[in-house]
Protein backbone atom coordinates (compact mmCIF):
# COMPACT_ATOMS: atom_id res chain seq x y z
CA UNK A 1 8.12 -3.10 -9.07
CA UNK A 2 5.88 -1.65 -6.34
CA UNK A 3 2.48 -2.55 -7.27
CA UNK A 4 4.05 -5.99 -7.26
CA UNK A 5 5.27 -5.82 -3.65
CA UNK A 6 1.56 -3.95 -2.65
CA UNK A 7 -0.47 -6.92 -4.49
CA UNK A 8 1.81 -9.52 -1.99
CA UNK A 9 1.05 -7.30 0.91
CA UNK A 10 -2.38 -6.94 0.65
CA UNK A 11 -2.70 -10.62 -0.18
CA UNK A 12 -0.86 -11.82 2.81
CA UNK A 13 -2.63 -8.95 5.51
CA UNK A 14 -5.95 -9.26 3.87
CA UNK A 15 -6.20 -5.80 3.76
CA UNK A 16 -8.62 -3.71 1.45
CA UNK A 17 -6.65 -1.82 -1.23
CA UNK A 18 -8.65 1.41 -0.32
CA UNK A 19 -7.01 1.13 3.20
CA UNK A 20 -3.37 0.16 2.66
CA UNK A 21 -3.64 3.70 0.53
CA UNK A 22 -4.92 5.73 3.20
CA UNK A 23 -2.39 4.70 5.71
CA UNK A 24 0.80 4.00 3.39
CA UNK A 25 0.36 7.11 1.11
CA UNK A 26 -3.18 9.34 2.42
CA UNK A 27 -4.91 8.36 -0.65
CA UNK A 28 -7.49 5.84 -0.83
CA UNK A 29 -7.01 5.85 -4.38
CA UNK A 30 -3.38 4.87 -4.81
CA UNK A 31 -2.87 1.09 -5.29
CA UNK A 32 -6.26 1.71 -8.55
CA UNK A 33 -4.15 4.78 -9.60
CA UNK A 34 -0.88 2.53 -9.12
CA UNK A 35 -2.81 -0.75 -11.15
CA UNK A 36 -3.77 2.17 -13.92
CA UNK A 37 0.23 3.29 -14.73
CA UNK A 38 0.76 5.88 -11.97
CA UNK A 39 4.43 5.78 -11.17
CA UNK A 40 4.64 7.30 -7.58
CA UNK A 41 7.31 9.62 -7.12
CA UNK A 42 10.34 8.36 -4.97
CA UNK A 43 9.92 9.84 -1.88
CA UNK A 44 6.31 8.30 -1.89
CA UNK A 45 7.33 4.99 -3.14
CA UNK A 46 9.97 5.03 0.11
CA UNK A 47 7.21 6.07 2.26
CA UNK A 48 5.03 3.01 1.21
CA UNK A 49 7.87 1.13 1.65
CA UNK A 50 8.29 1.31 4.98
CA UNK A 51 5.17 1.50 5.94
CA UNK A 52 5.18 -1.95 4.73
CA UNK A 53 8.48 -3.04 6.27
CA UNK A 54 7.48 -1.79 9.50
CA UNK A 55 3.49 -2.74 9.60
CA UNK A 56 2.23 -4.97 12.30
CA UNK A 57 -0.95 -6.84 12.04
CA UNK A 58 -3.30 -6.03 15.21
CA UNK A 59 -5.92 -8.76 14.21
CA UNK A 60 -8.34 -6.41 14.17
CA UNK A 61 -9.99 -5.47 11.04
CA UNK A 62 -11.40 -1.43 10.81
């Protein structure tokens, strides 16, 4: 399940929720929407999948 794999990613990156959905899908409101029942289409959920695969921690926190 997605939210499942977002919850572990945000965990382990530290990253606000608010932010992983801005950069992984261009909505800050995503991973609430996602935690509320939204099932993302599947284009978007490969989208946010990658993004994840492919994300590299800078250290820096925005």
């Amino acid at each position: 399940m997605l939210i499942c794999k977002i919850e572990r990613f945000l965990s382990h990156h530290a990253m606000p929720r608010t932010k992983f959905g801005r950069l992984a899908a261009h909505d800050p409101r995503f991973v609430d929407d996602l935690r509320n029942g939204r099932e993302p289409r599947p284009a978007t959920t490969r989208r946010v999948e990658h993004f994840m695969n492919n994300y590299r921690s800078t250290g820096h926190v925005a």
